[in-house]
Protein backbone atom coordinates (compact mmCIF):
# COMPACT_ATOMS: atom_id res chain seq x y z
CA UNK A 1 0.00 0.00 0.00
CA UNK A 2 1.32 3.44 -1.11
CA UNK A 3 0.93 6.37 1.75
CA UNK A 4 1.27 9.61 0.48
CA UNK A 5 -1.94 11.74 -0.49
CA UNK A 6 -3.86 13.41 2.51
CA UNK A 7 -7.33 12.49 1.14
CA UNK A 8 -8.73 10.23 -1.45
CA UNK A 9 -7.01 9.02 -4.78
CA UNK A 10 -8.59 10.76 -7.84
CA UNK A 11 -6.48 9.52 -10.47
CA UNK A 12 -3.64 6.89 -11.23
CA UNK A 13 -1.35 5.97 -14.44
CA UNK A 14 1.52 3.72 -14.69
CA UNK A 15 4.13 4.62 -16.80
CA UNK A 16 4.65 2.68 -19.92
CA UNK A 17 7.55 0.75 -18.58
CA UNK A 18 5.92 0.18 -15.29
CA UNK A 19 9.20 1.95 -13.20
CA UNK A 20 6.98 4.89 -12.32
CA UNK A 21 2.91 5.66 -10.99
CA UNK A 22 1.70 9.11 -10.91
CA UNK A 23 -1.17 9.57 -8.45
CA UNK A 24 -3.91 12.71 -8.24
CA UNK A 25 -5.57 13.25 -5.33
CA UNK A 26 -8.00 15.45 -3.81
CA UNK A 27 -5.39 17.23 -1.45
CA UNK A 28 -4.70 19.37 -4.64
CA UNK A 29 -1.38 17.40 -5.51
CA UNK A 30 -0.15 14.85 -7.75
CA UNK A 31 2.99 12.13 -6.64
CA UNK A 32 5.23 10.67 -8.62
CA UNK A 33 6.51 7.44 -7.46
CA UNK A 34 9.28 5.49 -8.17
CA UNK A 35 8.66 1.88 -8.23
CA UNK A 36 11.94 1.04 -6.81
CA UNK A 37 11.61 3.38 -4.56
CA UNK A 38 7.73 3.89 -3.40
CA UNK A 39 8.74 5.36 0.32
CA UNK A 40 9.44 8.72 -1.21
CA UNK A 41 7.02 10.25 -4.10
CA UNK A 42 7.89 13.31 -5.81
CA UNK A 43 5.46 15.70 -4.67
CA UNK A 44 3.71 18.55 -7.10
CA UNK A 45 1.12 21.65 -6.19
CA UNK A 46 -1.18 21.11 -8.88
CA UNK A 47 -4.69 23.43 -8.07
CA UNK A 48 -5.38 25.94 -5.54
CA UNK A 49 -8.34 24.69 -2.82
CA UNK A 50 -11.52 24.61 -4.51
CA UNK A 51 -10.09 22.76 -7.62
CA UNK A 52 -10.53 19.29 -7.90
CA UNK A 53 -8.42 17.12 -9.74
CA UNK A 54 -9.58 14.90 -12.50
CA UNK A 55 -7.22 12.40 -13.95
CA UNK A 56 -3.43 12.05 -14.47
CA UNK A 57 -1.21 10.69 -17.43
CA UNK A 58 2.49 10.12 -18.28
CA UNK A 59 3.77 10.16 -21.72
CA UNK A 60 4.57 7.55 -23.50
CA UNK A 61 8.11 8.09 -23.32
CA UNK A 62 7.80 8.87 -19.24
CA UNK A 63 9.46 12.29 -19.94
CA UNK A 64 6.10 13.91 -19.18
CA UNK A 65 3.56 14.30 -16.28
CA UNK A 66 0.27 15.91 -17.32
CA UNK A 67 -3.27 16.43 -15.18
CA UNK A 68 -6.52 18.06 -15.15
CA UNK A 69 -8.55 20.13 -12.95
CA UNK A 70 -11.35 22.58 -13.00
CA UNK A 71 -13.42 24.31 -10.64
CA UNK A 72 -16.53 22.61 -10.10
CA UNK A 73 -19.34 25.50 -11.66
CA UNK A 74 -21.68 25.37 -14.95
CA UNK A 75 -18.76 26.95 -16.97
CA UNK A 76 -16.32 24.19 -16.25
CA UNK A 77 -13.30 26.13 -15.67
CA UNK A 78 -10.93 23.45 -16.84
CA UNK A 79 -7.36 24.01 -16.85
CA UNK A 80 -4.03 21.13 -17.60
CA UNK A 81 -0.74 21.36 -16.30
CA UNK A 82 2.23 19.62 -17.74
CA UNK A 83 5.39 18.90 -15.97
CA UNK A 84 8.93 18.31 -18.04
CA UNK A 85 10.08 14.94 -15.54
């Protein structure tokens, strides 16, 4: 079992190889983990409170780390952010 977000999971993806997992979570951050290495995620400030998280991805070639979020009104104020890894 990984430890690591404050509140629930919103979003997992393993990458390609299967050396890495990035994790969203509704504590406004995403983790990178390191398979060999799961003690210790990477940490990243993704929204401010009031955002919510969506889903997670790493590229194909693992060089990437991209998520959604939006603020939860009618106009759907989505936003990504991409991370260089």
């Amino acid at each position: 079992m990984l430890r690591g977000h404050s509140s629930k999971v919103t979003g997992v993806s393993f990458s390609p190889d299967g050396a890495a997992l990035a994790t969203a979570g509704a504590d406004h951050s995403v983790k990178l983990w390191s398979m060999a290495a799961p003690s210790s995620p990477e940490a990243f400030r993704v929204a401010p409170p009031g955002y919510a998280i969506g889903s997670v991805a790493l590229s194909a070639d693992s060089m990437r780390l991209v998520c959604s979020y939006n603020y939860p009104t009618k106009w759907g104020l989505g936003m990504a952010k991409v991370w260089d890894i």
